[in-house]
C-alpha atoms as a PDB file:
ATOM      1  CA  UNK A   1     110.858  78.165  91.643  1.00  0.00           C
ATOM      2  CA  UNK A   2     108.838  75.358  91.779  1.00  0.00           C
ATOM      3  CA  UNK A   3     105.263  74.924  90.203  1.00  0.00           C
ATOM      4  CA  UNK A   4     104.197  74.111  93.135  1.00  0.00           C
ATOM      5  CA  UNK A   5     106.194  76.827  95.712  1.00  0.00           C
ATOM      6  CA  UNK A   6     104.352  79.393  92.568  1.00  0.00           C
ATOM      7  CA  UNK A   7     100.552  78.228  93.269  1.00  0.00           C
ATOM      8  CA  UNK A   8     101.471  78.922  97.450  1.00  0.00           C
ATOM      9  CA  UNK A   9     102.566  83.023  97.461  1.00  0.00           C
ATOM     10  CA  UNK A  10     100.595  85.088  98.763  1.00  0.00           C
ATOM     11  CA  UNK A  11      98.923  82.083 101.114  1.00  0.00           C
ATOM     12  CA  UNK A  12     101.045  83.006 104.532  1.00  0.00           C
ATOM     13  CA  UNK A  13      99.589  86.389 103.860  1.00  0.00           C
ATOM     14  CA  UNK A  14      96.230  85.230 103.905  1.00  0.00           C
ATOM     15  CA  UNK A  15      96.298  82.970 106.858  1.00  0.00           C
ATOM     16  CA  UNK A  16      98.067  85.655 109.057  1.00  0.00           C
ATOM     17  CA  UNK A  17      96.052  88.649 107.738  1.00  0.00           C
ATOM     18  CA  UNK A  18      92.742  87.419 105.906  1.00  0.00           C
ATOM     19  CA  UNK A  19      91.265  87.735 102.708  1.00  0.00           C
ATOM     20  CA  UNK A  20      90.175  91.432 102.461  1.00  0.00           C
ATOM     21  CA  UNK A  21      94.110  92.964 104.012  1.00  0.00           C
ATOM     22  CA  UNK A  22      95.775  90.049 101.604  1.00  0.00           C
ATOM     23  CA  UNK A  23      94.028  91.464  98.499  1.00  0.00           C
ATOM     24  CA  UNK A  24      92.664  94.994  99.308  1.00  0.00           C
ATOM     25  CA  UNK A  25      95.328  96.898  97.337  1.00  0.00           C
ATOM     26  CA  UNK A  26      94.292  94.254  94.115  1.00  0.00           C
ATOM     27  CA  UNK A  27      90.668  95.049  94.571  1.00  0.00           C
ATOM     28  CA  UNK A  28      90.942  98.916  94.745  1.00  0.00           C
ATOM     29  CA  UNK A  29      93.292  98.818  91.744  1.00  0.00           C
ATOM     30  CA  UNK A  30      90.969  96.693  89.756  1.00  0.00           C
ATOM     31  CA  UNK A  31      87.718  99.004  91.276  1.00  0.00           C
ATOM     32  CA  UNK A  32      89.864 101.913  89.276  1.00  0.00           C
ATOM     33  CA  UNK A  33      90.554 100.735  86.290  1.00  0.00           C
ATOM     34  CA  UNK A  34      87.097  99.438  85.631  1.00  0.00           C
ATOM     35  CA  UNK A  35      85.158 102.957  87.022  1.00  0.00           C
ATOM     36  CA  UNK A  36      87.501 105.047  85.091  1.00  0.00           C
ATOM     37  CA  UNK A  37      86.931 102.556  81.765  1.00  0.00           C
ATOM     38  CA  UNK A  38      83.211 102.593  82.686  1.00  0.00           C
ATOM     39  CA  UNK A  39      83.031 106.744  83.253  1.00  0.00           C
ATOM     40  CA  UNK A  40      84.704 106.763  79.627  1.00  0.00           C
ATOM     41  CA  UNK A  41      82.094 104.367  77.875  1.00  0.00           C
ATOM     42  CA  UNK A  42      79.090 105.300  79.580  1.00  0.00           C
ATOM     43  CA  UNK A  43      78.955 108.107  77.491  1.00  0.00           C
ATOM     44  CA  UNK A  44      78.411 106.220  74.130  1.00  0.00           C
ATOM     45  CA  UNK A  45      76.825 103.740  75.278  1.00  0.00           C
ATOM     46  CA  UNK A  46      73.631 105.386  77.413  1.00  0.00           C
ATOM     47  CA  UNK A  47      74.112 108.984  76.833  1.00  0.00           C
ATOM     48  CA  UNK A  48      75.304 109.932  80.521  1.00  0.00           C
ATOM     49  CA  UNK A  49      78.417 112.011  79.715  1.00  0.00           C
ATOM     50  CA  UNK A  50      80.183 112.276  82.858  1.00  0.00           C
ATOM     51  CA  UNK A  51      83.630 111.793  80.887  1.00  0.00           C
ATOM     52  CA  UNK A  52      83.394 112.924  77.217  1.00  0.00           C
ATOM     53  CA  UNK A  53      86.924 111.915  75.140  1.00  0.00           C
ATOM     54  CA  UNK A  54      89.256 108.812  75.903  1.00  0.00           C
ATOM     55  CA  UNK A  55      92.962 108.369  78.509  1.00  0.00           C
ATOM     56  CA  UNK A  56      94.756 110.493  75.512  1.00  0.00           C
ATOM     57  CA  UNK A  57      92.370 113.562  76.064  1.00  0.00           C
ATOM     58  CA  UNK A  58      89.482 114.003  77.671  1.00  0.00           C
ATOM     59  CA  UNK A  59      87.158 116.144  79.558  1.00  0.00           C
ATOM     60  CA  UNK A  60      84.794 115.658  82.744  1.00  0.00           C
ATOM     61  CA  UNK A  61      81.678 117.109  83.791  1.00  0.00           C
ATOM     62  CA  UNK A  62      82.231 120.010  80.419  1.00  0.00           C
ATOM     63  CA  UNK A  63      84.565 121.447  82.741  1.00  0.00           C
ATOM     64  CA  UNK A  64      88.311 120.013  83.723  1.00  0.00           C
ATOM     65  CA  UNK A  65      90.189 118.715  81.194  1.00  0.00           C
ATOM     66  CA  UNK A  66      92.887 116.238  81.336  1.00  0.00           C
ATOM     67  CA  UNK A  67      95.524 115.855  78.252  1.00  0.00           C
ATOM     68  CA  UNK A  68      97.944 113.003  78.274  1.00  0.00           C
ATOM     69  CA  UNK A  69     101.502 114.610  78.556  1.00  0.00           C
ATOM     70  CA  UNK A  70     102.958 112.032  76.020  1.00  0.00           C
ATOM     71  CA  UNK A  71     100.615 112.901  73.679  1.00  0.00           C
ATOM     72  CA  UNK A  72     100.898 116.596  74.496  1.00  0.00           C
ATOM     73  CA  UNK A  73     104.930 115.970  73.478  1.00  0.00           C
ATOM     74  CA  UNK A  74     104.423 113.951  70.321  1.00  0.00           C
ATOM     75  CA  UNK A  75     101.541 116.735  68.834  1.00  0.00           C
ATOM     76  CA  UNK A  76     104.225 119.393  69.785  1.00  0.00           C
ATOM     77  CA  UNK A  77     106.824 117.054  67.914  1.00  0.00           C
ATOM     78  CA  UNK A  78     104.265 116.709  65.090  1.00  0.00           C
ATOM     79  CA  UNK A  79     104.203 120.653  64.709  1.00  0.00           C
ATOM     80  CA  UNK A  80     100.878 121.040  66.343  1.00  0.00           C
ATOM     81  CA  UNK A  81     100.496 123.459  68.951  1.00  0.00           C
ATOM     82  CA  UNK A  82      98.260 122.477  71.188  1.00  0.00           C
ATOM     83  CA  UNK A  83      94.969 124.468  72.537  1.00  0.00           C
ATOM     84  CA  UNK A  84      95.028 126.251  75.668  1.00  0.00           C
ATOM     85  CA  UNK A  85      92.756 123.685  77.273  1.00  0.00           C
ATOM     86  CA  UNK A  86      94.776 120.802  76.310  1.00  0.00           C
ATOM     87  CA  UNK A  87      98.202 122.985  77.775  1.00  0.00           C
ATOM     88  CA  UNK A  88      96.225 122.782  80.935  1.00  0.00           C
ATOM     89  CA  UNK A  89      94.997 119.226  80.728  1.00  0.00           C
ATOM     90  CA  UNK A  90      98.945 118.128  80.694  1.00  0.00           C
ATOM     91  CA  UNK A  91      99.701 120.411  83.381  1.00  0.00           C
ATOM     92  CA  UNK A  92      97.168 119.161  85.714  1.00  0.00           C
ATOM     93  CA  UNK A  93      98.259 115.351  84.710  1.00  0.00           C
ATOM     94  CA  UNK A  94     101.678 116.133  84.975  1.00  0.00           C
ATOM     95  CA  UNK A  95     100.901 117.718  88.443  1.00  0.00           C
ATOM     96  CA  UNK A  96      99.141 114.969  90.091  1.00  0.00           C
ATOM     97  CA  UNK A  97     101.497 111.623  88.762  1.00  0.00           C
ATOM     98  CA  UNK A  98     104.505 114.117  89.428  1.00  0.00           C
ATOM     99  CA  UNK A  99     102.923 113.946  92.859  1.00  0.00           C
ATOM    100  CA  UNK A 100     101.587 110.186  93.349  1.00  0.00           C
ATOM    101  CA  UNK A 101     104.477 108.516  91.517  1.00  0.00           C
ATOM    102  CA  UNK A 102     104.261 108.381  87.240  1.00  0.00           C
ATOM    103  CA  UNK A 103     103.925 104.863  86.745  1.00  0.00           C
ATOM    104  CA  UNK A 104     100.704 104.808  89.016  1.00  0.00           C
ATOM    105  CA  UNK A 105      98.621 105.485  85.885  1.00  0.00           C
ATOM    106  CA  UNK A 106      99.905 102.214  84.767  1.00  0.00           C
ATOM    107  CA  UNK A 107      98.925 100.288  87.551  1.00  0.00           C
ATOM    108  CA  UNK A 108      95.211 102.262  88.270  1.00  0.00           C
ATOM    109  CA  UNK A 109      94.303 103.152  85.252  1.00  0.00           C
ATOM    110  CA  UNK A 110      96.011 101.640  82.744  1.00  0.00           C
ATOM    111  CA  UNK A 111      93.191  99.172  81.097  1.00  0.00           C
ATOM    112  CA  UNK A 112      95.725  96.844  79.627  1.00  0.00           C
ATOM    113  CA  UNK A 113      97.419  96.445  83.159  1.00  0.00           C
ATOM    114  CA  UNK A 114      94.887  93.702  83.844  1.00  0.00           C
ATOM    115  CA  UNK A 115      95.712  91.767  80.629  1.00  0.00           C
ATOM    116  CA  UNK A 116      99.307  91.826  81.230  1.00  0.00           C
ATOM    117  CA  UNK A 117      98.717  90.523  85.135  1.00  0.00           C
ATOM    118  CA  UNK A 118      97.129  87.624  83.579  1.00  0.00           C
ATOM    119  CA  UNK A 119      99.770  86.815  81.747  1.00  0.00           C
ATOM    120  CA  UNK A 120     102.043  87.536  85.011  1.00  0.00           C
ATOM    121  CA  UNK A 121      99.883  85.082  86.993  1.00  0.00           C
ATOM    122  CA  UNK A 122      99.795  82.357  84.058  1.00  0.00           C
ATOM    123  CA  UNK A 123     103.381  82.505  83.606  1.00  0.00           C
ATOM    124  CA  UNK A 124     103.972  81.618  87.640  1.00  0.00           C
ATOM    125  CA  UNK A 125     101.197  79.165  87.372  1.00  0.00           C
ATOM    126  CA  UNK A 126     102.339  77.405  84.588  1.00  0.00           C
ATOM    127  CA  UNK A 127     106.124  77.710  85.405  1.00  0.00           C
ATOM    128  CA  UNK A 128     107.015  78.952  82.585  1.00  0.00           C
ATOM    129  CA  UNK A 129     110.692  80.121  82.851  1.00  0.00           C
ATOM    130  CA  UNK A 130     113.145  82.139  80.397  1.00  0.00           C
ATOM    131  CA  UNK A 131     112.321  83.849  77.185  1.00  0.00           C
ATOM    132  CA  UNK A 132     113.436  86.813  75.558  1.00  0.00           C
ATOM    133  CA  UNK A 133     115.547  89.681  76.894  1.00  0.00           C
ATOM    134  CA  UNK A 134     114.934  93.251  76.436  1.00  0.00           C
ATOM    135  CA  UNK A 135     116.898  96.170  78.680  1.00  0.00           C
ATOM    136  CA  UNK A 136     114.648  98.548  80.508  1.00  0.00           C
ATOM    137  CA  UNK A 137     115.912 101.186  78.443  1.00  0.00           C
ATOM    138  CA  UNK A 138     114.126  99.984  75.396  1.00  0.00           C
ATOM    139  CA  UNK A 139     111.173 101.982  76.312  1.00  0.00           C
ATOM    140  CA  UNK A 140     112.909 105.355  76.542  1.00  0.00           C
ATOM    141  CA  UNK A 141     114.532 104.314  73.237  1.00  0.00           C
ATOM    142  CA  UNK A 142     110.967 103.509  72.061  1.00  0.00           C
ATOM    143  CA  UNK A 143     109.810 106.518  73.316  1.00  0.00           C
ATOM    144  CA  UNK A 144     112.039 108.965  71.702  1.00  0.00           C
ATOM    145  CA  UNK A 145     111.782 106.979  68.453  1.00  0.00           C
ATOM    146  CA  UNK A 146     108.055 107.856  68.278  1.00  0.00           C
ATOM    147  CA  UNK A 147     108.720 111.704  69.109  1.00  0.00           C
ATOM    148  CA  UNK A 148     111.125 111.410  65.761  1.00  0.00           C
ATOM    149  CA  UNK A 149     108.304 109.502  63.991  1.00  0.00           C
ATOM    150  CA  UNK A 150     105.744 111.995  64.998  1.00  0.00           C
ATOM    151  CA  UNK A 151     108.136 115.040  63.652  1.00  0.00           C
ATOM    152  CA  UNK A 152     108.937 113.234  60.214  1.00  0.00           C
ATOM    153  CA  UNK A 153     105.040 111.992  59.494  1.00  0.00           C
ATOM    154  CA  UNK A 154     103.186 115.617  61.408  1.00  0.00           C
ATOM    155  CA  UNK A 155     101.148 112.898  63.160  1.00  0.00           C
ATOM    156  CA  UNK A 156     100.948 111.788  66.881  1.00  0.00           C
ATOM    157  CA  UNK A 157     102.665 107.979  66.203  1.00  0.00           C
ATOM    158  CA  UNK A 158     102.170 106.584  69.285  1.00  0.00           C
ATOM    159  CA  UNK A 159      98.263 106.570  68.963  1.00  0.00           C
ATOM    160  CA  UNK A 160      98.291 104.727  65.582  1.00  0.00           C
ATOM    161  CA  UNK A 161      99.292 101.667  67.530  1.00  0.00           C
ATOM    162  CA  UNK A 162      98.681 102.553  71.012  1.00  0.00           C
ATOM    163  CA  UNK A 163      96.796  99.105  72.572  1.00  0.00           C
ATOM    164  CA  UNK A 164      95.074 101.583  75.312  1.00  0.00           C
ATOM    165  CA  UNK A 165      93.901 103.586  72.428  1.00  0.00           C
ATOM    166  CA  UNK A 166      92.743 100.227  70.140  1.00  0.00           C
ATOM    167  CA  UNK A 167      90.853  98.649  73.339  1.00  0.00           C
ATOM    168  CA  UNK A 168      88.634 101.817  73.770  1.00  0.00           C
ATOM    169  CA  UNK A 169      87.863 101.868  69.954  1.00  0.00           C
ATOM    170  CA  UNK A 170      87.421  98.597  70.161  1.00  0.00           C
ATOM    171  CA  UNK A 171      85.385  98.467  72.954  1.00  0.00           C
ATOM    172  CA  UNK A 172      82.855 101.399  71.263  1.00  0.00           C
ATOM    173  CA  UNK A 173      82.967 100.319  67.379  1.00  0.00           C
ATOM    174  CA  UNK A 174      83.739  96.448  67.967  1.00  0.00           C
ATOM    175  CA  UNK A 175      85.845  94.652  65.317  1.00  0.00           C
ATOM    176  CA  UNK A 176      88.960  92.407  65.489  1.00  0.00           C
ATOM    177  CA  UNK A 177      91.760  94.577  65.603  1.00  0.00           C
ATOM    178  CA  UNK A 178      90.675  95.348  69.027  1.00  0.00           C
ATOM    179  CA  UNK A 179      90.813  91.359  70.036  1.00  0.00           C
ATOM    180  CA  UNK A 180      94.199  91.050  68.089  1.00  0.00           C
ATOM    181  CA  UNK A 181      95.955  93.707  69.704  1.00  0.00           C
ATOM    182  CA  UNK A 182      95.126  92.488  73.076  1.00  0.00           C
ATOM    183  CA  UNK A 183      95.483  89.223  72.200  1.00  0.00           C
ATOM    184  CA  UNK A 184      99.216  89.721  71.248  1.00  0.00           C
ATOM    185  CA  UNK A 185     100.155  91.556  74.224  1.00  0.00           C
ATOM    186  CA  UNK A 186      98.650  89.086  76.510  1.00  0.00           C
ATOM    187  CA  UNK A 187     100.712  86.515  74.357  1.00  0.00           C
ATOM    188  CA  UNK A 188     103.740  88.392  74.549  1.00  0.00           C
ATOM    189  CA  UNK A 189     103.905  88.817  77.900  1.00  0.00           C
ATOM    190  CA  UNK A 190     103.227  84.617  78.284  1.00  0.00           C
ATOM    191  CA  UNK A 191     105.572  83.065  76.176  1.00  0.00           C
ATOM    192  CA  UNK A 192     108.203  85.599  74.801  1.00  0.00           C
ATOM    193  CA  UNK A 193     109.108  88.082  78.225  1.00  0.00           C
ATOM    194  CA  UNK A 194     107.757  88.130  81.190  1.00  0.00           C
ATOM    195  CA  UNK A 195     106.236  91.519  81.960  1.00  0.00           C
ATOM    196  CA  UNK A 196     107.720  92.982  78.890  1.00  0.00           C
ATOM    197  CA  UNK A 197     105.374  94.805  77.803  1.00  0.00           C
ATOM    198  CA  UNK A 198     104.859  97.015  80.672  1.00  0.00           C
ATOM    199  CA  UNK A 199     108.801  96.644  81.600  1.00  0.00           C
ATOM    200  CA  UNK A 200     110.447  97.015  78.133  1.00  0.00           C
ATOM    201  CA  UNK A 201     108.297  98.188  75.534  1.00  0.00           C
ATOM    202  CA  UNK A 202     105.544 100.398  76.104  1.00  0.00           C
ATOM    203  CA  UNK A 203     106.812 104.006  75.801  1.00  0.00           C
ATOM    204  CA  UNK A 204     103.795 105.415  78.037  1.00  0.00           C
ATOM    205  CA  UNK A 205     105.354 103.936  80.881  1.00  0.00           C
ATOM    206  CA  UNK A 206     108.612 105.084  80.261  1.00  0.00           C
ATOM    207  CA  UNK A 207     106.678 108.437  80.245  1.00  0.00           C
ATOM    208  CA  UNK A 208     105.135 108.352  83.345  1.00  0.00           C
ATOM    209  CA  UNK A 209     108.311 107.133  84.852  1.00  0.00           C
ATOM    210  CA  UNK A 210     109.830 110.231  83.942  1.00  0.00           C
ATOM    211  CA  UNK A 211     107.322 112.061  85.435  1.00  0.00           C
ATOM    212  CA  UNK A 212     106.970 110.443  88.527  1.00  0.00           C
ATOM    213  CA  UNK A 213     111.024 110.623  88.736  1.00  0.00           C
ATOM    214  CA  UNK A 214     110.723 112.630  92.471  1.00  0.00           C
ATOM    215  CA  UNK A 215     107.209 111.575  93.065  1.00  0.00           C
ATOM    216  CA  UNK A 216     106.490 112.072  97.127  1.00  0.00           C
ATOM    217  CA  UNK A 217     103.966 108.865  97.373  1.00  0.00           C
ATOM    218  CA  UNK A 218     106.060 106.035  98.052  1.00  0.00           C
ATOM    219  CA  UNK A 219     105.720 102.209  98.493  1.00  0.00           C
ATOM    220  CA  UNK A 220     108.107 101.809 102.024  1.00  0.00           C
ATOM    221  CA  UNK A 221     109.859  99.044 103.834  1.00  0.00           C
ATOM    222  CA  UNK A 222     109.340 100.700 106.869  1.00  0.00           C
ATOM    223  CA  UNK A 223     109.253  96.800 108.761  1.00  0.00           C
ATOM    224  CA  UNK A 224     111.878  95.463 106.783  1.00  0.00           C
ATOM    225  CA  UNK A 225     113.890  93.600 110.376  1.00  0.00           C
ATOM    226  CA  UNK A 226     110.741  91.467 110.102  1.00  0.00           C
ATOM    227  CA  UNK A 227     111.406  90.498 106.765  1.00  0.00           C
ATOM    228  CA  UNK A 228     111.649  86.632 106.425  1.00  0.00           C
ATOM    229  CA  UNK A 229     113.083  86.135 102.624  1.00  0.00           C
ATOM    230  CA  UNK A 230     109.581  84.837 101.535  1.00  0.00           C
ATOM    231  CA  UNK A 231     110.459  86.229  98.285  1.00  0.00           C
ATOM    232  CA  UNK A 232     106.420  86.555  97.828  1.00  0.00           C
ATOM    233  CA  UNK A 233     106.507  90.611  97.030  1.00  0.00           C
ATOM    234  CA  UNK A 234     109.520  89.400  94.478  1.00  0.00           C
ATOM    235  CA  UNK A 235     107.180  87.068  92.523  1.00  0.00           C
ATOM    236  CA  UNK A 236     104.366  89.518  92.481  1.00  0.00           C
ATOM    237  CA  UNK A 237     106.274  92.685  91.737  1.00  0.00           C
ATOM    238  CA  UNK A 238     106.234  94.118  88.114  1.00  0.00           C
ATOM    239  CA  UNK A 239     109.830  95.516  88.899  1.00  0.00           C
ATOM    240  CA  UNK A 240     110.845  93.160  91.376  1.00  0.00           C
ATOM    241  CA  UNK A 241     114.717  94.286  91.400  1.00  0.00           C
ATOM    242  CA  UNK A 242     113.397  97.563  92.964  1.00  0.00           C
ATOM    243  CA  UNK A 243     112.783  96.254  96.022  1.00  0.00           C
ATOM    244  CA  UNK A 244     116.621  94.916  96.823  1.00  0.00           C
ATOM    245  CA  UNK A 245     117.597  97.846  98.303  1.00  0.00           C
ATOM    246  CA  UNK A 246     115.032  98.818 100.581  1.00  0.00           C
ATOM    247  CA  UNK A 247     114.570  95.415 101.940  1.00  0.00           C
ATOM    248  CA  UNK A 248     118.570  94.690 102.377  1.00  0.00           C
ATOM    249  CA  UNK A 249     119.680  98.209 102.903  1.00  0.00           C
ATOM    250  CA  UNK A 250     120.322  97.678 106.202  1.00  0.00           C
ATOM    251  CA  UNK A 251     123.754  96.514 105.328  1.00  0.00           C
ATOM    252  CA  UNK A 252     124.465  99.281 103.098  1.00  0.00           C
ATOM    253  CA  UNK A 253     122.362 102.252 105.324  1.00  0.00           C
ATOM    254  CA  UNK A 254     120.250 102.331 102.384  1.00  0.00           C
ATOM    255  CA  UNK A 255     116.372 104.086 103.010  1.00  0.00           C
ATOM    256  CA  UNK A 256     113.701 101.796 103.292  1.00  0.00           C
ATOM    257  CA  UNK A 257     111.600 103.630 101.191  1.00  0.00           C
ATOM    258  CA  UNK A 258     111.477 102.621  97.542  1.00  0.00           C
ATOM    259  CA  UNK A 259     113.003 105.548  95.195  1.00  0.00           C
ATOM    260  CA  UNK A 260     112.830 103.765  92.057  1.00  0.00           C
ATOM    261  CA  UNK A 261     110.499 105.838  89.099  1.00  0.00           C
ATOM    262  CA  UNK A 262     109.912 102.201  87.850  1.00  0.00           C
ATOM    263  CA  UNK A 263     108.032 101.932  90.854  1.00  0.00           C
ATOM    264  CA  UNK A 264     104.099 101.579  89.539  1.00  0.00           C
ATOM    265  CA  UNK A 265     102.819 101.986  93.218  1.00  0.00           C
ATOM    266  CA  UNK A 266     100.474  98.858  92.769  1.00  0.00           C
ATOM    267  CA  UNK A 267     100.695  98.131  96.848  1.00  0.00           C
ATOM    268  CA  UNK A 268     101.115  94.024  95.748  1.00  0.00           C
ATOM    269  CA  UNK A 269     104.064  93.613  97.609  1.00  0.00           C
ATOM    270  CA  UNK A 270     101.745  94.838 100.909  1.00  0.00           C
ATOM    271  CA  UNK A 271      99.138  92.566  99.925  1.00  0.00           C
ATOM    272  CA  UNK A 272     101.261  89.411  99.755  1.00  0.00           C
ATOM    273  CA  UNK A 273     103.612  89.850 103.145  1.00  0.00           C
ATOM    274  CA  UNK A 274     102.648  88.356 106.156  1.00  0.00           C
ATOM    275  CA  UNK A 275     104.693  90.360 108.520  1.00  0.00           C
ATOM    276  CA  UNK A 276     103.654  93.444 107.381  1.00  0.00           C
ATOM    277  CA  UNK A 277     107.015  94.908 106.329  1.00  0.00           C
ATOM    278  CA  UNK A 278     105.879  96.724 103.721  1.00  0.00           C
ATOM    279  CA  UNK A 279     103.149 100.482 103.800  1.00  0.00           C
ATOM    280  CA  UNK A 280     102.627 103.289 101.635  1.00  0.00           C
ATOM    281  CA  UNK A 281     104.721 106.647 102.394  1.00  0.00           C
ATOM    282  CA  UNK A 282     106.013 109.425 101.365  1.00  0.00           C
ATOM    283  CA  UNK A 283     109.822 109.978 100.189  1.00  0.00           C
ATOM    284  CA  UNK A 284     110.226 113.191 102.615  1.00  0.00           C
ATOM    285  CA  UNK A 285     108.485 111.241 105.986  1.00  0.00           C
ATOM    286  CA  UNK A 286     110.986 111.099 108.930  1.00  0.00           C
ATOM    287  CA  UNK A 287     112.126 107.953 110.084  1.00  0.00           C
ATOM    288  CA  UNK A 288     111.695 106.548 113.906  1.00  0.00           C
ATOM    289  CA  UNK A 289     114.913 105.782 115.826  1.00  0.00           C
ATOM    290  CA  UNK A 290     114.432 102.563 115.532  1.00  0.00           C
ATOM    291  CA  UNK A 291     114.439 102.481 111.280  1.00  0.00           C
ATOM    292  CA  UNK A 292     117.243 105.431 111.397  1.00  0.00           C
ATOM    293  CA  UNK A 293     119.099 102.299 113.648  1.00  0.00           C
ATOM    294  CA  UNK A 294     118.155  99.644 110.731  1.00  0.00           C
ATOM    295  CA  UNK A 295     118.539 101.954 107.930  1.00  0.00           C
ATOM    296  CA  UNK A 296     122.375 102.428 109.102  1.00  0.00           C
ATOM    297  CA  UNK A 297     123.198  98.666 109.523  1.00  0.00           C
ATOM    298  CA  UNK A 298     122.630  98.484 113.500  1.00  0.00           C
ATOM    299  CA  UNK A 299     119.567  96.379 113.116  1.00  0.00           C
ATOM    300  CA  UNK A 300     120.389  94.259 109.807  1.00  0.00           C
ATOM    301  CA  UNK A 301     117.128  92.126 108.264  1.00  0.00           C
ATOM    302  CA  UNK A 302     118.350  88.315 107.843  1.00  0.00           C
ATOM    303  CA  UNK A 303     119.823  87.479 104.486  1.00  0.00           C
END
């Protein structure tokens, strides 16, 4: 792909659609991550204590409490059982991402997902091609190797090194570690693999993944005959091979809805089509005869 052909996606969209429908999804998953990093810092910083605690653990308006379940599994692995307010805290988070797909929290709340779209957009920008290669598995592998960690050392791992965790400390107490750690993730994700942090190392993905495994919110290709092999929601897409089979599987009877856990729910790939193939849906909705007919290779998308 072409330095030029990188600087032109998402430009069809915006001539057919206009600015606002082009970029809405971007906007409202920026608006999140800010509020939510805002809600956590006001606190500190002028005494308004809407949110008192951090993404790990926290608690809003002295009343509902939210408790990572990652960390949750690495204090139990530590040998610390939990208090009853943090047991409900998980279950609460566990209930709504088991609900609105796992990996959401990484794309609307995540504070580091900005810095690693940066380096997403740089990399296409600058056409920077090739680097390193990592399976996808490497996070699970990353992840269970920090439940072990936590067991051996009685402390939760993750958290020592966690760049969420170092950006709000950061952000609160100042210093350089803060700068450094975002620094080489941003730097990372640039020059050594694209969208490998997010893709193939960071274990609180692979966590929400896993809980988002049957999630009923769903990114669909519910237009996908209109399809025109753009390959615009490919470029933009942090898991871009996830969207193969709901595009094409009219040739296989494959659902247009995307199943994939790896799926962060980041509504990009709507942003950036121009013929509107792409909504969010639900995994149980029904189809219309006319998707049941494309979904079963009677109306096949061009190839």
């Amino acid at each position: 792909m072409s330095l030029l052909r990188n600087t032109s996606i998402g430009k069809d969209a915006l001539a057919a659609n206009g600015w606002w429908k082009s970029h809405q999804w971007l906007v409202l998953r920026r608006t999140s991550q800010l509020s939510l990093l805002v809600l956590f810092l006001i606190g500190p910083w002028a005494g308004i204590w809407i949110v008192k605690g951090n993404l790990s653990s926290s608690l809003t308006l002295n009343t509902l409490p939210l408790t990572d379940p990652y960390i949750l599994l690495q204090s139990l692995a530590a040998g610390h059982w939990p208090q009853a307010t943090a047991l409900i805290g998980a279950t609460v988070v566990l209930t709504f991402y088991a609900v609105l797909g796992g990996r959401t929290y990484c794309s609307w709340v995540c504070p580091i997902n900005p810095i690693t779209d940066l380096a997403a957009w740089l990399r296409l920008r600058l056409g920077i091609r090739g680097g390193a290669h990592l399976s996808r598995d490497t996070r699970y592998w990353i992840l269970a190797m920090t439940l072990v960690v936590s067991g051996v050392t009685g402390t939760v791992a993750w958290e020592w090194i966690n760049p969420v965790t170092v950006m709000h400390r950061g952000l609160l107490f100042g210093g350089v570690l803060f700068w450094a750690v975002v620094l080489i993730v941003f730097l990372f994700d640039l020059f050594v693999m694209q969208r490998g942090w997010c893709g193939r190392i960071c274990p609180v993905g692979a966590a929400y993944s896993l809980i988002g495994f049957k999630s009923i919110v769903r990114i669909s290709a519910k237009n996908r005959s209109a399809c025109n092999d753009c390959a615009d929601c490919y470029a933009v897409c942090p898991e871009p091979l996830i969207l193969k089979a709901p595009l094409k599987g009219g040739t296989t009877g494959s659902s247009p809805v995307v199943l994939s856990p790896n799926c962060t729910n980041c509504g990009r790939c709507i942003d950036v089509c121009s013929k509107d193939v792409f909504i969010f849906s639900t995994r149980i909705r029904k189809f219309s005869s006319t998707e049941q007919n494309t979904a079963s290779g009677q109306s096949q998308p061009s190839v």
